[in-house]
PDB file of N, CA and C in Angstrom:
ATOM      1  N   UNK A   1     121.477  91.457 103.634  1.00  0.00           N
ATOM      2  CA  UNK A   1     120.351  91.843 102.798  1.00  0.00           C
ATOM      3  C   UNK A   1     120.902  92.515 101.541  1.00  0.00           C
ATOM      4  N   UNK A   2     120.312  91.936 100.467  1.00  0.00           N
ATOM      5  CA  UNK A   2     120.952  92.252  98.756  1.00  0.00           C
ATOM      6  C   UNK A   2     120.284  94.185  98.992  1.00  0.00           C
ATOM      7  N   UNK A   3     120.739  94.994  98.177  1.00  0.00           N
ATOM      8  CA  UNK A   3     120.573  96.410  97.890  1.00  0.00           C
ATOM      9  C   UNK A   3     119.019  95.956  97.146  1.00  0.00           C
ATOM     10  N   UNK A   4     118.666  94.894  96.474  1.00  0.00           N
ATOM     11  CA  UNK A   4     117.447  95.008  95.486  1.00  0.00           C
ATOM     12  C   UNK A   4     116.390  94.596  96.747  1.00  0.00           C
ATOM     13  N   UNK A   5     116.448  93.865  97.576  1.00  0.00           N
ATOM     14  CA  UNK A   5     115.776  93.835  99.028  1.00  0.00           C
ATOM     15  C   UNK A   5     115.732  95.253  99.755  1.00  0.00           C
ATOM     16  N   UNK A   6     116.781  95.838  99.755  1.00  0.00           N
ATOM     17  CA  UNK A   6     116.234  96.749 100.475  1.00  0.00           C
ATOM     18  C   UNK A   6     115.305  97.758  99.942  1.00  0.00           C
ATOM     19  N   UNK A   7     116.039  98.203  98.628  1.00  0.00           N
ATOM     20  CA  UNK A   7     114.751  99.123  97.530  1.00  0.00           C
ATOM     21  C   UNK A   7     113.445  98.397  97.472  1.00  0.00           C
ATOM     22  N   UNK A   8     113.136  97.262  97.894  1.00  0.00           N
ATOM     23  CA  UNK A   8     112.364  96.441  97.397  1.00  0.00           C
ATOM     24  C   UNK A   8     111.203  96.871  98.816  1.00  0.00           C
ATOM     25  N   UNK A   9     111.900  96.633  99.415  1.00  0.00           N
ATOM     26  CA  UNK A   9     110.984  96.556 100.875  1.00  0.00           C
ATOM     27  C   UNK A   9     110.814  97.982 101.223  1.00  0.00           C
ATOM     28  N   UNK A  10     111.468  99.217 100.818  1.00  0.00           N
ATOM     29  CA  UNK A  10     111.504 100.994 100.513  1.00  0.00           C
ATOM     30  C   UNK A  10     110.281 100.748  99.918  1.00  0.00           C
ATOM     31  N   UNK A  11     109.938 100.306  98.950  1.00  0.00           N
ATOM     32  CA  UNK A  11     109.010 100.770  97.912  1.00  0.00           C
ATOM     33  C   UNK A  11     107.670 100.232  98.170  1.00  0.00           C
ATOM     34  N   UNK A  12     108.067  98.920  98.301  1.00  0.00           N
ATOM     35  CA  UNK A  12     106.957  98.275  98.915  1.00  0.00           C
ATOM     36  C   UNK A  12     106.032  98.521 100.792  1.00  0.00           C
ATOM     37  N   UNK A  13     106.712  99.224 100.911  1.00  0.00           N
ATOM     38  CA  UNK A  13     106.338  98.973 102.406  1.00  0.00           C
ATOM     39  C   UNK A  13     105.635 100.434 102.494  1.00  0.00           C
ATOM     40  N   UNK A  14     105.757 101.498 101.723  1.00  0.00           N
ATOM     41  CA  UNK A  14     104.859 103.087 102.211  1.00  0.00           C
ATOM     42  C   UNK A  14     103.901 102.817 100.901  1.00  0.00           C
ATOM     43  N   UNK A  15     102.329 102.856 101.192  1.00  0.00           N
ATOM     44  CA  UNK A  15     101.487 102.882 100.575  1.00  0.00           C
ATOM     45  C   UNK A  15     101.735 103.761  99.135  1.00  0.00           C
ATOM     46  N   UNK A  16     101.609 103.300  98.344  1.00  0.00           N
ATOM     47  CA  UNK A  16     101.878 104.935  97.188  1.00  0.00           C
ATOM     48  C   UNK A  16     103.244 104.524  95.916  1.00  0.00           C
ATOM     49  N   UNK A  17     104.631 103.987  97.054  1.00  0.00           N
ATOM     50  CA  UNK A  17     105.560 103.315  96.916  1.00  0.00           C
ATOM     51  C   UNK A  17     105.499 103.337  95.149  1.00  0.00           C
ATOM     52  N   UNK A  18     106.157 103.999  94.053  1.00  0.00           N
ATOM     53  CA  UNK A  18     106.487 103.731  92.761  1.00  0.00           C
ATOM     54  C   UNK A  18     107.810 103.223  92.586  1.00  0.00           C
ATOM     55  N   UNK A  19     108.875 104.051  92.980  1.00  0.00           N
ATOM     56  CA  UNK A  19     110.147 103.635  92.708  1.00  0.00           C
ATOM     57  C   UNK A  19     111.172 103.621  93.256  1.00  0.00           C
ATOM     58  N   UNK A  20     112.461 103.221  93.395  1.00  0.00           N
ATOM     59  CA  UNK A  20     113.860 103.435  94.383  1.00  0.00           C
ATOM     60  C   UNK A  20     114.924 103.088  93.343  1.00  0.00           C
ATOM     61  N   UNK A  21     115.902 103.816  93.498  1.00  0.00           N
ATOM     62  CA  UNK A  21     117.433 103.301  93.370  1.00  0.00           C
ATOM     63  C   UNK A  21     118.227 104.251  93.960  1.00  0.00           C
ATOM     64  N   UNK A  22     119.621 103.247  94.445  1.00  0.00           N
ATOM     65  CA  UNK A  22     120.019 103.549  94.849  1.00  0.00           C
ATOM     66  C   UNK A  22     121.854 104.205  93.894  1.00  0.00           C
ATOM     67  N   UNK A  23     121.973 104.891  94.433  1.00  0.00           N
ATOM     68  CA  UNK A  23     122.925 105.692  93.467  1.00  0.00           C
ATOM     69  C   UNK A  23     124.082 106.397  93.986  1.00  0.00           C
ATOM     70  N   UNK A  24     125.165 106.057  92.585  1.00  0.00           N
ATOM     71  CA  UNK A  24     126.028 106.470  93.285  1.00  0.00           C
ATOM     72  C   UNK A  24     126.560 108.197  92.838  1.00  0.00           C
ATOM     73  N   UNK A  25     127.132 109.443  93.902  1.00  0.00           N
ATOM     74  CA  UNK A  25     127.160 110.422  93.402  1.00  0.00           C
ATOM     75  C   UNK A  25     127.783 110.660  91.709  1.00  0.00           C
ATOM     76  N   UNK A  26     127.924 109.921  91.273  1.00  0.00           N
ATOM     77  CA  UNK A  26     128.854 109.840  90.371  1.00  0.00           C
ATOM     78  C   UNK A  26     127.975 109.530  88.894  1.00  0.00           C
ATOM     79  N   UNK A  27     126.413 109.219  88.976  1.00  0.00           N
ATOM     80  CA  UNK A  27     125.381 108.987  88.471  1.00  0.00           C
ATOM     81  C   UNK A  27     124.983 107.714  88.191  1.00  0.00           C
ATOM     82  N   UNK A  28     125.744 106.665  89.016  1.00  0.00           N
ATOM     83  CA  UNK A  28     125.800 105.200  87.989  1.00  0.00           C
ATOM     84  C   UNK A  28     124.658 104.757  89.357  1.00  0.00           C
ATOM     85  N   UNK A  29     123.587 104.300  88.375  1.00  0.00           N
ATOM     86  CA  UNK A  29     123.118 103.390  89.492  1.00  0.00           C
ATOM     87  C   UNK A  29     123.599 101.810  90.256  1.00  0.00           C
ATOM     88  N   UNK A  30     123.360 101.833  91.086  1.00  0.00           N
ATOM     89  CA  UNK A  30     123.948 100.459  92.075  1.00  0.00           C
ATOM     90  C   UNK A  30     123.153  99.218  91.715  1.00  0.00           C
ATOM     91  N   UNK A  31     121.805  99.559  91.961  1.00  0.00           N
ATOM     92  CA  UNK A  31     120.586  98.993  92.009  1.00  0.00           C
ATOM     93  C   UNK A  31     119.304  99.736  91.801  1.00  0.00           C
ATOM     94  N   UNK A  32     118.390  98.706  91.539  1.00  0.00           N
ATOM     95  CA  UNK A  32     117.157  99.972  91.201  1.00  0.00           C
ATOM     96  C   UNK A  32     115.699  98.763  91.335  1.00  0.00           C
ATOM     97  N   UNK A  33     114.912  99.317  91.792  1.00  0.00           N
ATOM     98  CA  UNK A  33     113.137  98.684  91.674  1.00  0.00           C
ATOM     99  C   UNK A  33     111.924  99.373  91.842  1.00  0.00           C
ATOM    100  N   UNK A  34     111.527  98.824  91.120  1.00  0.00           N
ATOM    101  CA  UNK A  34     110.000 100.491  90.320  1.00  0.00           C
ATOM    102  C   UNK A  34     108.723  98.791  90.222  1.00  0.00           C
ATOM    103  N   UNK A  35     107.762  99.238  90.735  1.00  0.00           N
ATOM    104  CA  UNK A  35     107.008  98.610  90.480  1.00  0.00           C
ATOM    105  C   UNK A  35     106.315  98.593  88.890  1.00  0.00           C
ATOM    106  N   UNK A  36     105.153  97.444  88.560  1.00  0.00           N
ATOM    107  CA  UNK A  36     105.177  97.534  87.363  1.00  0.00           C
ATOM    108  C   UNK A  36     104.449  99.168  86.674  1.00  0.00           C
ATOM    109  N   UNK A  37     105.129  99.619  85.609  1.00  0.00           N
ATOM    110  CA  UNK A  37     104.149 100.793  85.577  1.00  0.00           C
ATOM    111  C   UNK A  37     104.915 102.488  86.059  1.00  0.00           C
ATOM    112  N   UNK A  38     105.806 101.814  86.775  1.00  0.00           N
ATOM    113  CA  UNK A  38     106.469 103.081  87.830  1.00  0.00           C
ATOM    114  C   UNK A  38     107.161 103.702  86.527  1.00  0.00           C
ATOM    115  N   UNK A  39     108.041 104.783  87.346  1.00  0.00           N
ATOM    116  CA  UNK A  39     108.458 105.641  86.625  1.00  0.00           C
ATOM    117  C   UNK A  39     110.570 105.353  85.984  1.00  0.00           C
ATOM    118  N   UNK A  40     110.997 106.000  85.292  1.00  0.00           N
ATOM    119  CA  UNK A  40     112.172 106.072  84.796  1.00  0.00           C
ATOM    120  C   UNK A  40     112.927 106.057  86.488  1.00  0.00           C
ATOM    121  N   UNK A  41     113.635 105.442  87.495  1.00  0.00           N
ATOM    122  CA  UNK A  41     113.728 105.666  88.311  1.00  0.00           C
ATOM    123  C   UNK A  41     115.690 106.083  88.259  1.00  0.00           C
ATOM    124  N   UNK A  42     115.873 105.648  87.343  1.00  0.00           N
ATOM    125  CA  UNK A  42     117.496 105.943  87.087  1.00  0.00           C
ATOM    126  C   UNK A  42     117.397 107.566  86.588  1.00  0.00           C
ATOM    127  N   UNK A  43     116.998 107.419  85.571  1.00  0.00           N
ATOM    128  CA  UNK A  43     117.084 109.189  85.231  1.00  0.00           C
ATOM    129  C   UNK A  43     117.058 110.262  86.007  1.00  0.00           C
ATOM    130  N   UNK A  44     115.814 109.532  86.913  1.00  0.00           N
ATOM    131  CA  UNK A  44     114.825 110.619  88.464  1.00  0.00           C
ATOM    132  C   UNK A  44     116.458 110.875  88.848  1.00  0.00           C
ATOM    133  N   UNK A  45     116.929 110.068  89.368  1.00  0.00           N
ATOM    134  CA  UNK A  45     117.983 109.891  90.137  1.00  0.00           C
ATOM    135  C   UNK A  45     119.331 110.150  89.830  1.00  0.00           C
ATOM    136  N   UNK A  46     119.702 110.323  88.748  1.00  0.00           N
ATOM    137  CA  UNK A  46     120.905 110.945  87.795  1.00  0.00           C
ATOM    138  C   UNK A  46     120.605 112.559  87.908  1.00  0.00           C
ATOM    139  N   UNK A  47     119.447 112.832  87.748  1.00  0.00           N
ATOM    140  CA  UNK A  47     118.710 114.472  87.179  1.00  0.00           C
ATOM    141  C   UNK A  47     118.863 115.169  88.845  1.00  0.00           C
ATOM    142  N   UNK A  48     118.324 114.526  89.799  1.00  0.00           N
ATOM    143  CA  UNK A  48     118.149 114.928  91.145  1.00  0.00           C
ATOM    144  C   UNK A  48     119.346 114.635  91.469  1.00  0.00           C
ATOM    145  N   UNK A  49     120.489 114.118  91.365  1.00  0.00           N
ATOM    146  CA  UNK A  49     121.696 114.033  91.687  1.00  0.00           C
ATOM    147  C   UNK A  49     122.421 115.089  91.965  1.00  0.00           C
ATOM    148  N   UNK A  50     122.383 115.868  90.630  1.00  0.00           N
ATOM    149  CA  UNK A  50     123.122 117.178  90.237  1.00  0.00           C
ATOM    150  C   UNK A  50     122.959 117.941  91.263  1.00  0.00           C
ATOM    151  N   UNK A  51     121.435 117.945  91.832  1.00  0.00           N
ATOM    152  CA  UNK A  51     120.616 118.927  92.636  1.00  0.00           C
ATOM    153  C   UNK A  51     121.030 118.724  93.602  1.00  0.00           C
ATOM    154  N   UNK A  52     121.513 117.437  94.442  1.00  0.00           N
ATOM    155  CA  UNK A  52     122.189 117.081  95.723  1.00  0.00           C
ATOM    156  C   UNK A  52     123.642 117.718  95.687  1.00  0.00           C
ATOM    157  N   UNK A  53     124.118 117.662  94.319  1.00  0.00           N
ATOM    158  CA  UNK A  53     125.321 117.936  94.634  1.00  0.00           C
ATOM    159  C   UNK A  53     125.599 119.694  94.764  1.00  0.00           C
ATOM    160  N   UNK A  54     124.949 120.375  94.214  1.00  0.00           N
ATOM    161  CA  UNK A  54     124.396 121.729  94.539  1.00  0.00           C
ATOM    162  C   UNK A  54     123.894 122.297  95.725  1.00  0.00           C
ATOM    163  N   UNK A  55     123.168 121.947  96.676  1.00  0.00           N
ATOM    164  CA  UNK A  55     122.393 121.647  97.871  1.00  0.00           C
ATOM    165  C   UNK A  55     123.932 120.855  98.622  1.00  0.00           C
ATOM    166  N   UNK A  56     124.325 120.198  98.315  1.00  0.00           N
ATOM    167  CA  UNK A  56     125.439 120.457  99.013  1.00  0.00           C
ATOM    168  C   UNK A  56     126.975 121.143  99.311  1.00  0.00           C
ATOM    169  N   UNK A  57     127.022 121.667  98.287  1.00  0.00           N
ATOM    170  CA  UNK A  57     127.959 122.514  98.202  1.00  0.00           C
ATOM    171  C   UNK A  57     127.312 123.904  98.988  1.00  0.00           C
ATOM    172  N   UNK A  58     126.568 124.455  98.782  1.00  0.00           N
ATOM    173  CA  UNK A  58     125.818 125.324  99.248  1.00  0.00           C
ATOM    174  C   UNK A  58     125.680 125.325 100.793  1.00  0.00           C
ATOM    175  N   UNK A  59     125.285 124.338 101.228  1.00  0.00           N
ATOM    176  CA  UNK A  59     125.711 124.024 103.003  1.00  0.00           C
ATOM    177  C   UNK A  59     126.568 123.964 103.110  1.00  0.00           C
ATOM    178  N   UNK A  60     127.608 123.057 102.451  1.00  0.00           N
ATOM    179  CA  UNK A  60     128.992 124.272 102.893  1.00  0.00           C
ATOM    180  C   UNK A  60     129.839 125.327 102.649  1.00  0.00           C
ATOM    181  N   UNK A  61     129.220 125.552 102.158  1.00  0.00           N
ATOM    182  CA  UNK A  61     129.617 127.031 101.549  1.00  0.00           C
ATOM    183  C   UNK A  61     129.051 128.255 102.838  1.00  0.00           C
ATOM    184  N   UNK A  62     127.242 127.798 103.526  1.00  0.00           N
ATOM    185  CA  UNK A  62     126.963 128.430 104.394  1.00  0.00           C
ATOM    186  C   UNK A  62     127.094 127.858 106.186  1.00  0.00           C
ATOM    187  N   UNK A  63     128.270 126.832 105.606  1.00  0.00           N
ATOM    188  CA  UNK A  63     128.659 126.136 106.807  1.00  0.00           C
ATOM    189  C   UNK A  63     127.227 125.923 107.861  1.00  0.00           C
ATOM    190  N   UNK A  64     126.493 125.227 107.003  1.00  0.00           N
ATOM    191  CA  UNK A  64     125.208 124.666 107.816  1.00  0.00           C
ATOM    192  C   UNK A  64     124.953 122.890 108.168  1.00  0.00           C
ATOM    193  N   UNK A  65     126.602 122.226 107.961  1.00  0.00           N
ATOM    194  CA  UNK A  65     126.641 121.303 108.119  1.00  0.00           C
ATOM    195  C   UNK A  65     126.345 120.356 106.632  1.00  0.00           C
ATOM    196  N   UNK A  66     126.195 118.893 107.255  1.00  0.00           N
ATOM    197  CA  UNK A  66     126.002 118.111 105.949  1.00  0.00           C
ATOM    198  C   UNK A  66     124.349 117.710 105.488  1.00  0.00           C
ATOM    199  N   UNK A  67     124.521 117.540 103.964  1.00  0.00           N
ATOM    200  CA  UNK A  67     123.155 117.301 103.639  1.00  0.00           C
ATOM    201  C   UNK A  67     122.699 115.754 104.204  1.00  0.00           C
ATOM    202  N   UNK A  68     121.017 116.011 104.440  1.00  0.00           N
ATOM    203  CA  UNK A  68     120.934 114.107 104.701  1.00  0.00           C
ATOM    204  C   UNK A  68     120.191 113.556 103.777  1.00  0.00           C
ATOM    205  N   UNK A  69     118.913 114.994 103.488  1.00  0.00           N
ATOM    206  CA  UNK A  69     117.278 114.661 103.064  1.00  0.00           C
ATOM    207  C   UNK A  69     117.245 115.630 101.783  1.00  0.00           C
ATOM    208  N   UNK A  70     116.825 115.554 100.999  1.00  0.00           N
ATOM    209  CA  UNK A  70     116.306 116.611  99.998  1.00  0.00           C
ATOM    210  C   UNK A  70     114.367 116.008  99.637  1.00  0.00           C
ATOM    211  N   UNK A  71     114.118 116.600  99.732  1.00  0.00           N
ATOM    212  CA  UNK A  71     112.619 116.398  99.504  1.00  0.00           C
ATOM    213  C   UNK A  71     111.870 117.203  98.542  1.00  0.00           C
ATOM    214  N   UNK A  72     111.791 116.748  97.167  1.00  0.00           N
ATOM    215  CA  UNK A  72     110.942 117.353  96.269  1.00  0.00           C
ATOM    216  C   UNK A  72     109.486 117.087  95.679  1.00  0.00           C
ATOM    217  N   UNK A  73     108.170 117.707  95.856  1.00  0.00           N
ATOM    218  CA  UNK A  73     107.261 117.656  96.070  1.00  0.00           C
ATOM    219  C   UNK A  73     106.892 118.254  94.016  1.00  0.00           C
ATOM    220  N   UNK A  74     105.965 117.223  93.696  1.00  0.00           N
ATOM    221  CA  UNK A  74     105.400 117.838  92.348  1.00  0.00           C
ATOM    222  C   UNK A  74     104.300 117.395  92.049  1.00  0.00           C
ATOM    223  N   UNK A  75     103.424 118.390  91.153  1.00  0.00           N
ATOM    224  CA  UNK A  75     102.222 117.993  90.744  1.00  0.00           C
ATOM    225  C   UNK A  75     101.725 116.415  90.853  1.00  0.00           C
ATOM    226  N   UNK A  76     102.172 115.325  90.496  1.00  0.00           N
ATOM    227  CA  UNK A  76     101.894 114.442  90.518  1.00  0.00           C
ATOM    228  C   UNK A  76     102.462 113.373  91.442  1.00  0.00           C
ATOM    229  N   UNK A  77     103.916 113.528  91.851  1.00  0.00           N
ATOM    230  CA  UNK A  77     104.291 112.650  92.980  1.00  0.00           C
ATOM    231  C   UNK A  77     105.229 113.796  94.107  1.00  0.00           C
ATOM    232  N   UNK A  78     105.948 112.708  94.867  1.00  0.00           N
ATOM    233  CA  UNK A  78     107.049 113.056  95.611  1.00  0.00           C
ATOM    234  C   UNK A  78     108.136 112.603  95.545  1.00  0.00           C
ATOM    235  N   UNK A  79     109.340 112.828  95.854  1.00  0.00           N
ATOM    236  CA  UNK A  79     110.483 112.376  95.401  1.00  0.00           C
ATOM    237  C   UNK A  79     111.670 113.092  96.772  1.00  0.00           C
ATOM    238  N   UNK A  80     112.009 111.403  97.352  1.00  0.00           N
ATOM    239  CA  UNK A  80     112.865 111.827  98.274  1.00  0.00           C
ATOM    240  C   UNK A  80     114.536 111.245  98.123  1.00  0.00           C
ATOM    241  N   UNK A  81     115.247 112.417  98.590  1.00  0.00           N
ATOM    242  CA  UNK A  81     117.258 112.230  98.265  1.00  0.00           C
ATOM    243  C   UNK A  81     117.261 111.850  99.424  1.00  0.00           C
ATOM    244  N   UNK A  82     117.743 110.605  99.903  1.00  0.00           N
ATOM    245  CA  UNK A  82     118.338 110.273 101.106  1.00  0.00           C
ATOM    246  C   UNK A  82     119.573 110.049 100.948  1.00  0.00           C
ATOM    247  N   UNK A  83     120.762 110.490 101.889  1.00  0.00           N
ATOM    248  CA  UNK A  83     122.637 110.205 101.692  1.00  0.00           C
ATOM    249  C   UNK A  83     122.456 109.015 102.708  1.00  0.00           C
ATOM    250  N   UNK A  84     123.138 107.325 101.755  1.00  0.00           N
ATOM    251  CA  UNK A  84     123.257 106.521 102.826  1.00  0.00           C
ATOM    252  C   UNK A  84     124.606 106.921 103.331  1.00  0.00           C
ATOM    253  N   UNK A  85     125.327 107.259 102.544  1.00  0.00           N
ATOM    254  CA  UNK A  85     126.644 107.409 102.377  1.00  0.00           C
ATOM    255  C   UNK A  85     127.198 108.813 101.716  1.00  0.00           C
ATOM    256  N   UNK A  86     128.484 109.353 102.140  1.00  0.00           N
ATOM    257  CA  UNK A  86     129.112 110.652 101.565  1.00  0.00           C
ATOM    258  C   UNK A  86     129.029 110.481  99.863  1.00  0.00           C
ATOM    259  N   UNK A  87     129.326 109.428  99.278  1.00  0.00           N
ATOM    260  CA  UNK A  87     128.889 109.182  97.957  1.00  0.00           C
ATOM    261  C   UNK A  87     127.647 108.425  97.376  1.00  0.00           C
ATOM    262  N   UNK A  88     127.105 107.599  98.437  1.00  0.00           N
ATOM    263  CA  UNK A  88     125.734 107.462  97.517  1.00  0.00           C
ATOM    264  C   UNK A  88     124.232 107.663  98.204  1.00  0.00           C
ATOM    265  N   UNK A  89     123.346 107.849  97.344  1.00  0.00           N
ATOM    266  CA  UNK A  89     122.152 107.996  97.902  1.00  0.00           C
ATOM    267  C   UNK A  89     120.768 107.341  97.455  1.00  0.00           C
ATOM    268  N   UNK A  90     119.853 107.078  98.022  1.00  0.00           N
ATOM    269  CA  UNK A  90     118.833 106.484  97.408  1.00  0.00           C
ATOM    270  C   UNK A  90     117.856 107.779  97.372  1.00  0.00           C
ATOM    271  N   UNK A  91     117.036 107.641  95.828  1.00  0.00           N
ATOM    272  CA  UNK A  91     116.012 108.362  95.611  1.00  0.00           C
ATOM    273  C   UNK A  91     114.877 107.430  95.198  1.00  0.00           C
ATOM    274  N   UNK A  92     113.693 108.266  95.946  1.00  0.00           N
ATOM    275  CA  UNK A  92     112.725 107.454  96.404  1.00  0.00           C
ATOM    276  C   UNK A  92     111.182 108.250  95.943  1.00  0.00           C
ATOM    277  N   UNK A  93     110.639 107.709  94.670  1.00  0.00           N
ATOM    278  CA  UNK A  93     109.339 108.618  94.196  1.00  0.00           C
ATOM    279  C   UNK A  93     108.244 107.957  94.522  1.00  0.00           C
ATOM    280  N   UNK A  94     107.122 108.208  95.274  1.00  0.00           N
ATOM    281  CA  UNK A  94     105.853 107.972  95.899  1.00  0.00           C
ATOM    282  C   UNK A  94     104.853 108.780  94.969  1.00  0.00           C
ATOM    283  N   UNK A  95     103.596 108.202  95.201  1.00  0.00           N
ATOM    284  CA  UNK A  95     102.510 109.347  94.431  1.00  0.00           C
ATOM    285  C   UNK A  95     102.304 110.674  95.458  1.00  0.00           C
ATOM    286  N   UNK A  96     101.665 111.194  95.502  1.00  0.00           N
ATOM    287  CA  UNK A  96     101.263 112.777  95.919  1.00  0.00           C
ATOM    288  C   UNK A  96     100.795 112.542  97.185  1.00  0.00           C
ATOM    289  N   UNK A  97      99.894 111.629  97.308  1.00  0.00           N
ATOM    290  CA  UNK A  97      98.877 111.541  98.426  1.00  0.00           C
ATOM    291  C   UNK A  97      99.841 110.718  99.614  1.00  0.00           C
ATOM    292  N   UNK A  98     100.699 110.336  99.349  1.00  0.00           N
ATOM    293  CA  UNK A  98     101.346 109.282 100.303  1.00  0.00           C
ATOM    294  C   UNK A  98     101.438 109.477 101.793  1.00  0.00           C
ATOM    295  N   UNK A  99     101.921 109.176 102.605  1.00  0.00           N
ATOM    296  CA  UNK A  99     101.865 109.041 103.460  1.00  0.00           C
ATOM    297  C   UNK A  99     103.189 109.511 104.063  1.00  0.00           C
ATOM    298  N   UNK A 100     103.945 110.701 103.996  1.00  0.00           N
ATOM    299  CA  UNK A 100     105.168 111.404 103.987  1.00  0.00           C
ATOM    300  C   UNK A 100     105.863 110.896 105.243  1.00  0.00           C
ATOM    301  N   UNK A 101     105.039 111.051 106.170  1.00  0.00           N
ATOM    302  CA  UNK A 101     106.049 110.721 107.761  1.00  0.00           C
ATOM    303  C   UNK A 101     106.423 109.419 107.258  1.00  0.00           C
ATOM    304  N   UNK A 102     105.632 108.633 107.011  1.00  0.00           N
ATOM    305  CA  UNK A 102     106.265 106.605 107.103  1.00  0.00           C
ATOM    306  C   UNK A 102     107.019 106.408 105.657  1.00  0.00           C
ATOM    307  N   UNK A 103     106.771 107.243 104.957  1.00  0.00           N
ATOM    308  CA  UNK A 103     108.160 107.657 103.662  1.00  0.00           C
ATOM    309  C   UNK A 103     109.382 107.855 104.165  1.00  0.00           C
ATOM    310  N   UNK A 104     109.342 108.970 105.413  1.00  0.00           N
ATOM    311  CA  UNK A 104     110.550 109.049 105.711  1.00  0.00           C
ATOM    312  C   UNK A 104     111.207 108.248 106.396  1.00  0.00           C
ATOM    313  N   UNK A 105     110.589 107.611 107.141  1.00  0.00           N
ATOM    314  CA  UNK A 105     111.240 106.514 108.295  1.00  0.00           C
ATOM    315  C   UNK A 105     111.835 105.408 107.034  1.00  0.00           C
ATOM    316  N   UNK A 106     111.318 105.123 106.393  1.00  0.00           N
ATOM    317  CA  UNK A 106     111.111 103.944 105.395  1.00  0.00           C
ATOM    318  C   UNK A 106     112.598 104.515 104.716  1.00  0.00           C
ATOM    319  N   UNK A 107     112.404 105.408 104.170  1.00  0.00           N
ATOM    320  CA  UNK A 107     113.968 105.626 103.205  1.00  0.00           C
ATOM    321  C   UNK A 107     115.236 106.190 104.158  1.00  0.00           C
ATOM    322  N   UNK A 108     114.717 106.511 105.402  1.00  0.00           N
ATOM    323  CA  UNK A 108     116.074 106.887 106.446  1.00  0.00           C
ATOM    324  C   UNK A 108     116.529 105.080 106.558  1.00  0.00           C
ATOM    325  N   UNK A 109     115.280 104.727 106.810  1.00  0.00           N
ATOM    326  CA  UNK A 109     116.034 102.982 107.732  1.00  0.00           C
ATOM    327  C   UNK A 109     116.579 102.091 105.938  1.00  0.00           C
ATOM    328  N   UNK A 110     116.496 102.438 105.160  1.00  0.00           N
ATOM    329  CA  UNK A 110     116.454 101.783 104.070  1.00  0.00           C
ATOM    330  C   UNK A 110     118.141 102.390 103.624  1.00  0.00           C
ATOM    331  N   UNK A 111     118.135 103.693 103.774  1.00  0.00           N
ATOM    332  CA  UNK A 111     119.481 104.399 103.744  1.00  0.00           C
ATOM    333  C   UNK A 111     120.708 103.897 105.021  1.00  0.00           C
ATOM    334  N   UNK A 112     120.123 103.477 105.763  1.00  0.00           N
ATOM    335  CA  UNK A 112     121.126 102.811 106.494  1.00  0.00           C
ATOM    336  C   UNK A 112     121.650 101.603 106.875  1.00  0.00           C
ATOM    337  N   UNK A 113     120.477 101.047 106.263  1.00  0.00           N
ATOM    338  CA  UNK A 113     120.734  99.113 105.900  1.00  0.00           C
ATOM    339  C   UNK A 113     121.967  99.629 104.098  1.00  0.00           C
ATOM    340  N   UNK A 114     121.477 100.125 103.554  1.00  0.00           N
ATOM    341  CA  UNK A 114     122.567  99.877 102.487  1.00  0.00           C
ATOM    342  C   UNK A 114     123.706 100.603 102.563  1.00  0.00           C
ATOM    343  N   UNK A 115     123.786 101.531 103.470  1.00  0.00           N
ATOM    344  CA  UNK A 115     125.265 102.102 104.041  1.00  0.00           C
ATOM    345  C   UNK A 115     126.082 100.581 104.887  1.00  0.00           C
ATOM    346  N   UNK A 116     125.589 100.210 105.572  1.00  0.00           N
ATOM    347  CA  UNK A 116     125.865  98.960 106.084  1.00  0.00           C
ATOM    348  C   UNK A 116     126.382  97.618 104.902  1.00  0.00           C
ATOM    349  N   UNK A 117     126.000  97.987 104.275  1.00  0.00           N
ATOM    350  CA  UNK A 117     126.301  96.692 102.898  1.00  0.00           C
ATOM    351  C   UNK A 117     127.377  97.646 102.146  1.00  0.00           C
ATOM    352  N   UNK A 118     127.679  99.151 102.203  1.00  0.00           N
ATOM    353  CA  UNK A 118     128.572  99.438 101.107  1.00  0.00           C
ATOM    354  C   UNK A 118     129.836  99.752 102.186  1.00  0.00           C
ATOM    355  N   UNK A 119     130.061  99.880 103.355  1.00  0.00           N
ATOM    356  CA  UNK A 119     131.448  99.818 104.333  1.00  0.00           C
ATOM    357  C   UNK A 119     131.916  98.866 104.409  1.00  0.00           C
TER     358      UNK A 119
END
């Protein structure tokens, strides 16, 4: 399964679904798919990057183990950091109202089909 299938079927499959890419810590995106209308989904994901990499230093720093999920909630949507991998991650923006539990299943199983394509 291509990386644009899997963002594809991420986005498409939780009601709400605006955007995905998948990214590498390093800021370069891999792949990316935003429905029509959606949002800047590379930037989301360059900008929230930094924030993963902060959030993770910080767990280990308080030796609370490794990051998996970052979940940021805003006026108008949601926006989830999933680690498929020690270097990359997919970020995943939904509208507000979405449907959070089947968001998460959706970008955990979506984070591990493209860990599977990058080993």
């Amino acid at each position: 399964m291509s990386f644009l299938d899997v963002l594809k079927e991420l986005v498409d499959g939780v009601d709400g679904g605006v955007a995905a890419t998948l990214m590498g810590m390093d800021g370069i995106a891999v792949e990316q798919y935003m429905k029509a209308g959606g949002c800047d989904v590379e930037t989301v994901g360059v900008e929230y990057g930094k924030v993963i990499e902060e959030i993770k230093n910080a767990s280990s720093l308080l030796n609370l183990g490794t990051v998996e999920e970052v979940m940021v909630a805003t006026a108008s949507s949601d926006l989830f950091l999933r680690m498929s991998t020690p270097e990359y991650y997919i970020a995943f923006v939904l509208g507000h109202n979405s449907n959070i539990g089947k968001a998460r299943y959706f970008v955990r199983r979506a984070a591990e089909k493209a860990a599977a394509e990058l080993t």
